[in-house]
C-alpha atoms as a PDB file:
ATOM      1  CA  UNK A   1      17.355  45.435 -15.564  1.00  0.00           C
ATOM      2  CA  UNK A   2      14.377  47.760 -16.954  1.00  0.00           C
ATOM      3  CA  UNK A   3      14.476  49.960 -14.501  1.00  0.00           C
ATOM      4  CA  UNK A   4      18.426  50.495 -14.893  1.00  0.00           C
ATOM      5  CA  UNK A   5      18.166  51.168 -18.388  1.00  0.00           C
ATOM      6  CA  UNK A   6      15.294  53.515 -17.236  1.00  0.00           C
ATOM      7  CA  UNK A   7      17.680  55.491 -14.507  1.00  0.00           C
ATOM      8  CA  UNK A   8      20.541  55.830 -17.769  1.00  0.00           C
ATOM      9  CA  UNK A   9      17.324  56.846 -20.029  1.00  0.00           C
ATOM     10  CA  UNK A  10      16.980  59.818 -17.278  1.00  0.00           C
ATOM     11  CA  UNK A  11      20.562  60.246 -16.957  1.00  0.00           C
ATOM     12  CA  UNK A  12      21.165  61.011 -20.537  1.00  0.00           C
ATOM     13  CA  UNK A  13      18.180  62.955 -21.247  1.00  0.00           C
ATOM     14  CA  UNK A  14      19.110  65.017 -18.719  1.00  0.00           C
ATOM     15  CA  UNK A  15      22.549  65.845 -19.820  1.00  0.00           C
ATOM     16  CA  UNK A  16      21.136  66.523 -23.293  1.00  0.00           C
ATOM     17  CA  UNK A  17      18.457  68.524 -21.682  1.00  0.00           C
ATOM     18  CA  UNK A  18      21.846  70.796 -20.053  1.00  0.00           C
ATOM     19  CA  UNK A  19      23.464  70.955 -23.240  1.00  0.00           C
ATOM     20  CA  UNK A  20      20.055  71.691 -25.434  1.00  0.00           C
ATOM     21  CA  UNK A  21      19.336  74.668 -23.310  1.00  0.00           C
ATOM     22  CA  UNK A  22      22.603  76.306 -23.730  1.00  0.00           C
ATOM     23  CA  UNK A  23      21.986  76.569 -27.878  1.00  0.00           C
ATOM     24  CA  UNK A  24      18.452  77.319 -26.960  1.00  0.00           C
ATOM     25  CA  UNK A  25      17.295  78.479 -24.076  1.00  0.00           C
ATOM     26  CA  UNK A  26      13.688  77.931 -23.527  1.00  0.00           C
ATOM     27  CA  UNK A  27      11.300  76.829 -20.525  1.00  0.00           C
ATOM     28  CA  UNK A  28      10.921  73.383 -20.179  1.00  0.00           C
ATOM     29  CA  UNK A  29       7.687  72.245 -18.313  1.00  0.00           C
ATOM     30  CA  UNK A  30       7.387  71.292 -14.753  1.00  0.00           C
ATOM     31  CA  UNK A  31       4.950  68.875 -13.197  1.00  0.00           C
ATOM     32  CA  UNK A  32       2.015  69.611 -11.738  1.00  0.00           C
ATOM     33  CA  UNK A  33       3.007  67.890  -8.547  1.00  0.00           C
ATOM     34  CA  UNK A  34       6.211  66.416  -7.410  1.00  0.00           C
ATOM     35  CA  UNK A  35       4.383  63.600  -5.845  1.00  0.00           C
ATOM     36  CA  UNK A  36       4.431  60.610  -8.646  1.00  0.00           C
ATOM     37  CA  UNK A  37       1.055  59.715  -9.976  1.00  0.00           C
ATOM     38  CA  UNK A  38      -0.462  55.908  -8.953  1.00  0.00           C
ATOM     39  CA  UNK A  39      -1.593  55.863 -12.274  1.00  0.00           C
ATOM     40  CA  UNK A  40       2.156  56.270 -13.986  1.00  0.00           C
ATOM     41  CA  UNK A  41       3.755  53.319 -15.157  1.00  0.00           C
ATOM     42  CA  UNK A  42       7.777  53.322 -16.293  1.00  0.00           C
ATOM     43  CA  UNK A  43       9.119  52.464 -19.093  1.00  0.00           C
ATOM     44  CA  UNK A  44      10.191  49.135 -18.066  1.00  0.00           C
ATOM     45  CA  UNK A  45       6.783  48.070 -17.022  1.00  0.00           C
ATOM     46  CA  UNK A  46       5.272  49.470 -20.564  1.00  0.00           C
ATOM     47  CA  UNK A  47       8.309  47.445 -22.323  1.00  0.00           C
ATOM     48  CA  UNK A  48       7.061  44.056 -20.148  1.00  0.00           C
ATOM     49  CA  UNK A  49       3.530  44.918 -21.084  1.00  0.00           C
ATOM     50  CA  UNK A  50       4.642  44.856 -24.905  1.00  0.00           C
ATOM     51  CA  UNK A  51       6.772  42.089 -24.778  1.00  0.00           C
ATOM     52  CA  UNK A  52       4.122  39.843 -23.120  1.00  0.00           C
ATOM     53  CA  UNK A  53       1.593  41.426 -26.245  1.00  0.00           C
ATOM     54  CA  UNK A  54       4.008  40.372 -28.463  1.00  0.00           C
ATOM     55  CA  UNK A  55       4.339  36.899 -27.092  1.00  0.00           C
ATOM     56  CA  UNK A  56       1.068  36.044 -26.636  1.00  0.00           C
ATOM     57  CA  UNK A  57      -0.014  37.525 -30.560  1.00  0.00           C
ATOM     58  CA  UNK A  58       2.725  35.613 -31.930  1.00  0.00           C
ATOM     59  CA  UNK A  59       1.917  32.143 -29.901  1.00  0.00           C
ATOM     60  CA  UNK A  60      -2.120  32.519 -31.107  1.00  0.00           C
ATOM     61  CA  UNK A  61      -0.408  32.978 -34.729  1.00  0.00           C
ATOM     62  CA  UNK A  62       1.893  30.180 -34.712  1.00  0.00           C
ATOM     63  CA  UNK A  63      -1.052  27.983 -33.171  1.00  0.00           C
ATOM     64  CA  UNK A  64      -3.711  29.392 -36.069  1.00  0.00           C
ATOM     65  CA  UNK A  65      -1.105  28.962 -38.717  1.00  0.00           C
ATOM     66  CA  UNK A  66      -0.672  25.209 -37.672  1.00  0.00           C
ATOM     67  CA  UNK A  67      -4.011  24.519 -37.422  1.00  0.00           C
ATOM     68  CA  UNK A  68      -4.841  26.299 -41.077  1.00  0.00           C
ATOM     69  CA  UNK A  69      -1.566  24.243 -42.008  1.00  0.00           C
ATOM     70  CA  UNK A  70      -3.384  20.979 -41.698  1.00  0.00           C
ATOM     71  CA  UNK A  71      -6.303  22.239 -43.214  1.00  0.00           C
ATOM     72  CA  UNK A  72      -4.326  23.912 -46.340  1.00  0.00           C
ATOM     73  CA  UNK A  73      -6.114  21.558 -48.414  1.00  0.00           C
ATOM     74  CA  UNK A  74     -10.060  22.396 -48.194  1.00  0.00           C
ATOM     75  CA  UNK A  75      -8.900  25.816 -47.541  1.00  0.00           C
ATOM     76  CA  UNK A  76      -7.448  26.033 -51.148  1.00  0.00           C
ATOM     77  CA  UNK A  77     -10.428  24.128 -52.141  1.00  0.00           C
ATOM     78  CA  UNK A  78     -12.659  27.143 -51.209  1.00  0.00           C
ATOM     79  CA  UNK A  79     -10.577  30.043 -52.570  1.00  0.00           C
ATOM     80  CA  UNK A  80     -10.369  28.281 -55.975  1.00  0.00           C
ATOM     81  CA  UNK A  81     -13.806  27.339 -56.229  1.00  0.00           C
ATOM     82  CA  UNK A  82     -15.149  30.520 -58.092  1.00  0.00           C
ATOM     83  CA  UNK A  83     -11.971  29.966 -60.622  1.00  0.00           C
ATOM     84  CA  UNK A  84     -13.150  26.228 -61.352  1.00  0.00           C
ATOM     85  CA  UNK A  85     -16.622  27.412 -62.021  1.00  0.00           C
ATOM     86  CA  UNK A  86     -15.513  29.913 -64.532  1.00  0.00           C
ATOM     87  CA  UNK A  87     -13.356  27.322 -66.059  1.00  0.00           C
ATOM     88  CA  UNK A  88     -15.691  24.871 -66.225  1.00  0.00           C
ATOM     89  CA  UNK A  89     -18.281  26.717 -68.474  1.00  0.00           C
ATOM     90  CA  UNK A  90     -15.617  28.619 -70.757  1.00  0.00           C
ATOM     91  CA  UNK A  91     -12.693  26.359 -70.701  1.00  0.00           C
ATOM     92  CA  UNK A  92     -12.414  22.577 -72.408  1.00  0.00           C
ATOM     93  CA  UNK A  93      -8.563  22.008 -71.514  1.00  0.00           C
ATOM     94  CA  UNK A  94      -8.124  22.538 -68.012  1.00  0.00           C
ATOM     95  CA  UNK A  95     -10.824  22.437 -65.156  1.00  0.00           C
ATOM     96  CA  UNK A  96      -8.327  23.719 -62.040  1.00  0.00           C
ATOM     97  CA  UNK A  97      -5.385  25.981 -61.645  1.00  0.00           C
ATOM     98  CA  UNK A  98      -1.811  24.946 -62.772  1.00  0.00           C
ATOM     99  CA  UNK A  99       1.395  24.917 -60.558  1.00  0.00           C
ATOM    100  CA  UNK A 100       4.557  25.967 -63.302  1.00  0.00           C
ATOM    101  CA  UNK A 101       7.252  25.646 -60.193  1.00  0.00           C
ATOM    102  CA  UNK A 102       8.152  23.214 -58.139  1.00  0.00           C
ATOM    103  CA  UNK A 103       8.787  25.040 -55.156  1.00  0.00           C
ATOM    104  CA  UNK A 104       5.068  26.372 -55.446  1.00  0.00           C
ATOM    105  CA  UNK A 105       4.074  22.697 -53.780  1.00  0.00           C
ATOM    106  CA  UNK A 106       5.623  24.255 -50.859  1.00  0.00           C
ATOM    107  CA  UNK A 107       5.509  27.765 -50.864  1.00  0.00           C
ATOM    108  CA  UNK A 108       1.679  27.784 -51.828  1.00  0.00           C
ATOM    109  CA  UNK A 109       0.276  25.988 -48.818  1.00  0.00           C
ATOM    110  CA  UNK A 110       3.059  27.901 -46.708  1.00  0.00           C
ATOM    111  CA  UNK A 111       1.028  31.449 -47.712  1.00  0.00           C
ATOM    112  CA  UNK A 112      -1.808  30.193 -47.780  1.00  0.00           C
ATOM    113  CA  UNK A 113      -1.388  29.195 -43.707  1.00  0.00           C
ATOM    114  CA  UNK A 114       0.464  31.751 -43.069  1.00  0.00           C
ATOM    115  CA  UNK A 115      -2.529  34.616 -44.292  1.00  0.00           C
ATOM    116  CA  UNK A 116      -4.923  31.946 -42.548  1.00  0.00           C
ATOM    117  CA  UNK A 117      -3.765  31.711 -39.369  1.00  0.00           C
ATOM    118  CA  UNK A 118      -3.561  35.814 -39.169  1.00  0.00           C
ATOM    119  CA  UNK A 119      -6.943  35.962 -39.907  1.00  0.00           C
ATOM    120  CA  UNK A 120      -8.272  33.513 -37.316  1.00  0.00           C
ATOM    121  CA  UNK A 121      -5.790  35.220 -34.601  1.00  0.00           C
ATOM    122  CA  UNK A 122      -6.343  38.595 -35.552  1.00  0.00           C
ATOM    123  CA  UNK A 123      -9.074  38.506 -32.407  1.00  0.00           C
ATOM    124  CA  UNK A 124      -6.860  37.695 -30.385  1.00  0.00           C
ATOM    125  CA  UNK A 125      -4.027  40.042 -31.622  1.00  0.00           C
ATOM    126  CA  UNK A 126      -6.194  42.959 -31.366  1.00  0.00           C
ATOM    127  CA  UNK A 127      -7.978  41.900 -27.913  1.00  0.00           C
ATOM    128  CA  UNK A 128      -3.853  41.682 -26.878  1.00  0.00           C
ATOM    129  CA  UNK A 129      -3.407  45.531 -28.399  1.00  0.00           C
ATOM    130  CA  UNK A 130      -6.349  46.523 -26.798  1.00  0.00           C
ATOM    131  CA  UNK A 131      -5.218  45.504 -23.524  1.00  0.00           C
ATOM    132  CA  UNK A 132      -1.423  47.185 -24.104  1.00  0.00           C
ATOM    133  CA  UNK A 133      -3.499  51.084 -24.900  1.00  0.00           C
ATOM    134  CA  UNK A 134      -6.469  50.795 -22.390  1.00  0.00           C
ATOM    135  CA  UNK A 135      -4.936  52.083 -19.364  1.00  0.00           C
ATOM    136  CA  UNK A 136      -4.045  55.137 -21.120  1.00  0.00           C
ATOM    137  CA  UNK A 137      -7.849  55.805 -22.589  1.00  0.00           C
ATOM    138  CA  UNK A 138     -10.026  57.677 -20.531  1.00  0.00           C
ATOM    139  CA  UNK A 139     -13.323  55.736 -19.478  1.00  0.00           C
ATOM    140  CA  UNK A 140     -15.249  57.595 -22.398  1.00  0.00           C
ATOM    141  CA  UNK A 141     -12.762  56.477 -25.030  1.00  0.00           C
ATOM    142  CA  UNK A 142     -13.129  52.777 -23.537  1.00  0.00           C
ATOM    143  CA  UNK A 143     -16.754  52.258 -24.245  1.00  0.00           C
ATOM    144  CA  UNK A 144     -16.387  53.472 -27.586  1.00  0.00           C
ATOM    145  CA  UNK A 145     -13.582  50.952 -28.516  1.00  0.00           C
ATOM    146  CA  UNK A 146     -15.172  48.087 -28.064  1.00  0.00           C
ATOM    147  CA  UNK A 147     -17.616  48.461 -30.778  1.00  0.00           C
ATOM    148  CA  UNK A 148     -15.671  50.310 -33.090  1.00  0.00           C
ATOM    149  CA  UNK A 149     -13.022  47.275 -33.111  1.00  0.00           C
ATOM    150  CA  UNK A 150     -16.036  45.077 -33.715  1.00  0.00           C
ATOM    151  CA  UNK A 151     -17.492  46.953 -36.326  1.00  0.00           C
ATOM    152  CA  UNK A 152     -14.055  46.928 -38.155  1.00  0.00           C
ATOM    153  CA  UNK A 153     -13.956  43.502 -37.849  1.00  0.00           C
ATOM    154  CA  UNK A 154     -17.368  43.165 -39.444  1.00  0.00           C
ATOM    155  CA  UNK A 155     -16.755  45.888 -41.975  1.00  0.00           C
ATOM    156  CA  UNK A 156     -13.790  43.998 -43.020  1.00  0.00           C
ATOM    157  CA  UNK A 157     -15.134  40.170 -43.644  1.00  0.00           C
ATOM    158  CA  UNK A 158     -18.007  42.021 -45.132  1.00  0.00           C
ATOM    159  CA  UNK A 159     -15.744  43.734 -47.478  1.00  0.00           C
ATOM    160  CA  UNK A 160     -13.227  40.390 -48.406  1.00  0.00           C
ATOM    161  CA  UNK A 161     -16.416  38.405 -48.714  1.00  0.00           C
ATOM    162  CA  UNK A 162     -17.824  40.159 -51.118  1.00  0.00           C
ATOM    163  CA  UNK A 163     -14.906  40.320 -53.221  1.00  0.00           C
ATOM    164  CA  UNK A 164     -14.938  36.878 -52.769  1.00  0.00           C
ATOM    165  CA  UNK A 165     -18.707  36.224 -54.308  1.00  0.00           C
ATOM    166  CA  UNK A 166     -17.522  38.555 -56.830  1.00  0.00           C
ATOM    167  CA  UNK A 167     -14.908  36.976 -58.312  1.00  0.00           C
ATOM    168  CA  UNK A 168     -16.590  34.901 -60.343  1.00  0.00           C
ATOM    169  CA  UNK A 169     -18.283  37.519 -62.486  1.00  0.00           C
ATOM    170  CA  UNK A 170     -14.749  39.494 -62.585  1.00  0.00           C
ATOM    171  CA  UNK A 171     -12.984  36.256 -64.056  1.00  0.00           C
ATOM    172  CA  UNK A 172     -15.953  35.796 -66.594  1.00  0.00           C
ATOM    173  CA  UNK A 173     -16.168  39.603 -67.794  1.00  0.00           C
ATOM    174  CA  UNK A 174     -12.458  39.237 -67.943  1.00  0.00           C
ATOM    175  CA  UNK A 175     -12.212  36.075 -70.092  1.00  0.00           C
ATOM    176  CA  UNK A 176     -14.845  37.447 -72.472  1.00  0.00           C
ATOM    177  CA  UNK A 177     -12.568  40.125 -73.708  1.00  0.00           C
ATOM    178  CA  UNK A 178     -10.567  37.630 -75.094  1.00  0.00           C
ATOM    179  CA  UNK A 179     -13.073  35.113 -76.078  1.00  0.00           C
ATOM    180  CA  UNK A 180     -11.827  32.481 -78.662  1.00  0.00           C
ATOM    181  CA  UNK A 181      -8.634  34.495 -79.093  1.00  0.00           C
ATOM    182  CA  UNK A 182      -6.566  32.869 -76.406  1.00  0.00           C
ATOM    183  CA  UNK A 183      -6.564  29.972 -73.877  1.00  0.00           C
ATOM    184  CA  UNK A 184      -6.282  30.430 -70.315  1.00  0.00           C
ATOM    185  CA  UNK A 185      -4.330  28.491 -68.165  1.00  0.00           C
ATOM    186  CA  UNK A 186      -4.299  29.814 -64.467  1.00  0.00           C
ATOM    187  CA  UNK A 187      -1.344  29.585 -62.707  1.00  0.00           C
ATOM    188  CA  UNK A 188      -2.041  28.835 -59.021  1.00  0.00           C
ATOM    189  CA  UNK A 189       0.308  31.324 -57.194  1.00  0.00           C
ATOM    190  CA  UNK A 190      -1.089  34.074 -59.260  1.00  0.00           C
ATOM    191  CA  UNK A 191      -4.549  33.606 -58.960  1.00  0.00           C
ATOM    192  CA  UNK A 192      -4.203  33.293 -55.066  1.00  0.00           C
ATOM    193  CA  UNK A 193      -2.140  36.716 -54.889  1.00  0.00           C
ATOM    194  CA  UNK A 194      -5.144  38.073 -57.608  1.00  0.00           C
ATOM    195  CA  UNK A 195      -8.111  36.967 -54.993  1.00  0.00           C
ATOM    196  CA  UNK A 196      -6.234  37.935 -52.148  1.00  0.00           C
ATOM    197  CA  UNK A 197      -5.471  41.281 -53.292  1.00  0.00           C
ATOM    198  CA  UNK A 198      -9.072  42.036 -53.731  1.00  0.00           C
ATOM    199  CA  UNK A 199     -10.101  40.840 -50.681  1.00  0.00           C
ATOM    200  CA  UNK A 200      -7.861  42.618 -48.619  1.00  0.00           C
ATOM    201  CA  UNK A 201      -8.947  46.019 -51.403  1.00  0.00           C
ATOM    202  CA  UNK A 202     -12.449  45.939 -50.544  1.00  0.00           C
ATOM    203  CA  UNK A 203     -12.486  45.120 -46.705  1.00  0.00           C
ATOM    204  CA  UNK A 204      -9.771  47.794 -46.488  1.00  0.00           C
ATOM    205  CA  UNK A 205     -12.392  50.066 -48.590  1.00  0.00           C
ATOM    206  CA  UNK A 206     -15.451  48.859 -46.303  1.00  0.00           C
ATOM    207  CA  UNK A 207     -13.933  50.858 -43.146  1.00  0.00           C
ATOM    208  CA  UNK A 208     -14.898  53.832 -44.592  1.00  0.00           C
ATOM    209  CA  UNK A 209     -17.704  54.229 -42.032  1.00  0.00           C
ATOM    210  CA  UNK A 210     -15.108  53.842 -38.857  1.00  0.00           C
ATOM    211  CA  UNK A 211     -12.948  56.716 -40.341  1.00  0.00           C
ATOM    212  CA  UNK A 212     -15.915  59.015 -40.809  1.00  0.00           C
ATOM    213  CA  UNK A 213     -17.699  58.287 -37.447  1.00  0.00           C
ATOM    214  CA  UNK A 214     -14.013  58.642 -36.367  1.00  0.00           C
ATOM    215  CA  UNK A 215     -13.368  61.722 -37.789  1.00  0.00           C
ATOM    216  CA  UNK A 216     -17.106  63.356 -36.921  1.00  0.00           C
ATOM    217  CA  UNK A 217     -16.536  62.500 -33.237  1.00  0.00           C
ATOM    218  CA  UNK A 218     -13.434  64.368 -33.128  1.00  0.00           C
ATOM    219  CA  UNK A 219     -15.040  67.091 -34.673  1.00  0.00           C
ATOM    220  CA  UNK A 220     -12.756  67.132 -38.072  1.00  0.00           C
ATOM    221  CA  UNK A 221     -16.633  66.565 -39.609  1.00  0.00           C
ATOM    222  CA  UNK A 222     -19.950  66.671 -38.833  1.00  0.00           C
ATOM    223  CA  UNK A 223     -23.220  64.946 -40.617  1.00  0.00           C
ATOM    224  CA  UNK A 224     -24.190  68.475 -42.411  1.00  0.00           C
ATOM    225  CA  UNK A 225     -20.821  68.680 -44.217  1.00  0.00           C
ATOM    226  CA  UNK A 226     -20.719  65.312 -44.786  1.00  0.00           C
ATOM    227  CA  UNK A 227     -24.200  66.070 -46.950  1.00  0.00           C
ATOM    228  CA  UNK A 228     -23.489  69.139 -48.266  1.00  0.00           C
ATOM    229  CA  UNK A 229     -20.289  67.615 -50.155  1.00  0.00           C
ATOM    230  CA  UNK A 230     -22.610  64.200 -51.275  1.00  0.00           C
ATOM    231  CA  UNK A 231     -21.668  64.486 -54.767  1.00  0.00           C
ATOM    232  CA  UNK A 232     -18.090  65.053 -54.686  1.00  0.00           C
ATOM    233  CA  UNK A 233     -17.799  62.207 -52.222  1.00  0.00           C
ATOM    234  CA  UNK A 234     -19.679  60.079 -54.558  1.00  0.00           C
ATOM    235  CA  UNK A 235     -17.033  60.727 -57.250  1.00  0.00           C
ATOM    236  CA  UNK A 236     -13.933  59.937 -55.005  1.00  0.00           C
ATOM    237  CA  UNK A 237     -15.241  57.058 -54.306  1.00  0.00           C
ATOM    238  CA  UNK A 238     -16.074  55.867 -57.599  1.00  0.00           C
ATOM    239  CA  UNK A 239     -12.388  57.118 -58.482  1.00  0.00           C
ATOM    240  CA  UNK A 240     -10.878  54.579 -55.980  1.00  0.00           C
ATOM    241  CA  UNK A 241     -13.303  51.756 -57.066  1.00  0.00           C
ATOM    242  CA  UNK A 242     -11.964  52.290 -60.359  1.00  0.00           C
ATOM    243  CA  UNK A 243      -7.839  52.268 -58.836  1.00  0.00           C
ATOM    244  CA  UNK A 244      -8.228  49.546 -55.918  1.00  0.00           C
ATOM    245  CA  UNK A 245     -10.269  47.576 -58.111  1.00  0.00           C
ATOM    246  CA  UNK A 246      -9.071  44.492 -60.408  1.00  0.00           C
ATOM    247  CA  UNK A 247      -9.521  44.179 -64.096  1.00  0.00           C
ATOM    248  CA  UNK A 248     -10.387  47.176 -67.304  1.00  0.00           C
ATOM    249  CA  UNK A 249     -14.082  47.232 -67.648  1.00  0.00           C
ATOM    250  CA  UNK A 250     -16.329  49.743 -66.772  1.00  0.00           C
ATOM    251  CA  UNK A 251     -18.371  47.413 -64.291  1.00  0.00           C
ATOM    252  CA  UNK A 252     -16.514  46.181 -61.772  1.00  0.00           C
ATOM    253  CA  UNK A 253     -15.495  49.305 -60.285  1.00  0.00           C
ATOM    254  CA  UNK A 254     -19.414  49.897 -59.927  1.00  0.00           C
ATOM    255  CA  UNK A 255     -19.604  46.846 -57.624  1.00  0.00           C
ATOM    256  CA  UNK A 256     -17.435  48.346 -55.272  1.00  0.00           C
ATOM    257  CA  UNK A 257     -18.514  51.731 -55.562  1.00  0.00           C
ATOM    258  CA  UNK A 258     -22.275  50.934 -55.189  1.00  0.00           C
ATOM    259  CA  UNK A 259     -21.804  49.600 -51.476  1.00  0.00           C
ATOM    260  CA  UNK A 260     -19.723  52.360 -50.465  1.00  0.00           C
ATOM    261  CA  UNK A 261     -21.453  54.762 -51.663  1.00  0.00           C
ATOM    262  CA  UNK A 262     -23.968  53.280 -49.342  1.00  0.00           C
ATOM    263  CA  UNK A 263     -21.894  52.955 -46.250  1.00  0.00           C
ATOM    264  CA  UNK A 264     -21.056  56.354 -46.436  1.00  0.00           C
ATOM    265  CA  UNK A 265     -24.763  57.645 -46.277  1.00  0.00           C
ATOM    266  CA  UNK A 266     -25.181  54.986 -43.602  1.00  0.00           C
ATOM    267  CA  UNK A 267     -22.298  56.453 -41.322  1.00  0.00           C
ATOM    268  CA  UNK A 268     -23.714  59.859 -42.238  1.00  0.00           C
ATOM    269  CA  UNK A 269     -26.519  58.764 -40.816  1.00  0.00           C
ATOM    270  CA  UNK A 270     -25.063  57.435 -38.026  1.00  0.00           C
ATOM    271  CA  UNK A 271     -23.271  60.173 -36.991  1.00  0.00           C
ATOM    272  CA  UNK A 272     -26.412  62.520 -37.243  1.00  0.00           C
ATOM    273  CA  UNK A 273     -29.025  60.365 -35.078  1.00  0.00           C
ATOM    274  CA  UNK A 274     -26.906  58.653 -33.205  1.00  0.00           C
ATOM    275  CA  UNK A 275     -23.584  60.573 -32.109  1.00  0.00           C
ATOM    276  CA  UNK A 276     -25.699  63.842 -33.077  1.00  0.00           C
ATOM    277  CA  UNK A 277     -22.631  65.748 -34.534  1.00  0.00           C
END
């Protein structure tokens, strides 16, 4: 079957190849040798090799999201567990989130297994990607993927854990704007999509130092330019700290900003002693 629907591929990029030449003429190119490469694959193999990626990302997800469905539970337990301490020292009503629908009962715990089990498969998933794009990497590129797919994984539970430990002094420096003014009753739904949100901001954020080590070994930068333009980098960053970031006042953004302003002299550093670009 895949490699019929290869042969019509070839037959009908050929015919448009005939008619595409008449409007405009131009050379296409040959092969270097008509003798087919042991090393080629066709497109009906690469379509098998995605299909079984597929399968096999979207079994470890299912699996992880049933497993994080039974533990739904303690795993909402944690998330809301800087919101309850905030409550409990500036709030006399309420002592836990509040649920306003009824379909939230269901639709909560569905999310909340859902983003779960991505996160524990997302090892798997990538180890599955990894093996669909390493026969086309050369051997060099190979021994540099491993670690930079580890250090992104690190980079990002760094970053969402941080914005994690964090969110208890946003919801207090939030609440004190209003002080006595108002009462607060958290709805459950939106405080999940609130913490989530800056999780996934800041470990998006902490990958900063894979896109410039990235970038220098490709030769887009290099460790000198990266310190000759310090201080405008500084002020990007503390522009995006200031967008990405939750809430109005002036020092949250700083708790983002401060450890990437740090990663970034740590990847310039990286890059110089290291990679020595």
């Amino acid at each position: 079957m895949a490699q019929s629907v290869f042969s019509r591929f070839q037959g009908v990029f050929s015919r448009f190849q005939g008619v595409f030449s008449r409007l405009w003429p131009i050379r296409w190119p040959q092969p270097a040798s008509a003798e087919p490469d042991e090393h080629m694959r066709s497109i009906g193999e690469h379509l098998q090799d995605l299909r079984r990626v597929l399968i096999v990302s979207m079994s470890a997800w299912l699996v992880a999201t049933i497993a994080c469905a039974v533990l739904t539970q303690k795993i909402i337990a944690i998330l809301i567990a800087p919101l309850k301490e905030v409550l409990a020292g500036h709030h006399t009503l309420v002592k836990g989130p509040i649920i306003y629908s009824p379909t939230d009962f269901f639709t909560i715990p569905f999310k909340v297994a859902m983003v779960g089990g991505f996160v524990l498969s997302l090892p798997i998933i990538l180890w599955q990607l990894w093996t669909f794009v390493s026969p086309g990497l050369r051997q060099a590129e190979r021994r540099f993927a491993g670690p930079f797919v580890a250090s992104a994984l690190v980079l990002f539970a760094a970053g969402a854990c941080l914005a994690y430990f964090l969110m208890t002094i946003w919801l207090s420096l939030l609440m004190a704007f209003i002080g006595s003014n108002a009462t607060y009753f958290p709805d459950l739904n939106d405080y999940l999509s609130f913490l989530l949100t800056a999780m996934l901001a800041f470990g998006i954020t902490f990958e900063l130092p894979i896109v410039v080590v990235l970038l220098g070994l490709v030769g887009i930068v290099s460790s000198g330019w990266l310190r000759r333009r310090r201080k405008m980098v500084w002020v990007i960053i503390i522009i995006v700290a200031n967008l990405v970031t939750p809430g109005v006042d002036p020092f949250t953004p700083m708790l983002l900003a401060a450890p990437l302003i740090a990663l970034y002299e740590l990847s310039t550093f990286v890059l110089a002693k290291v990679f020595h670009r």
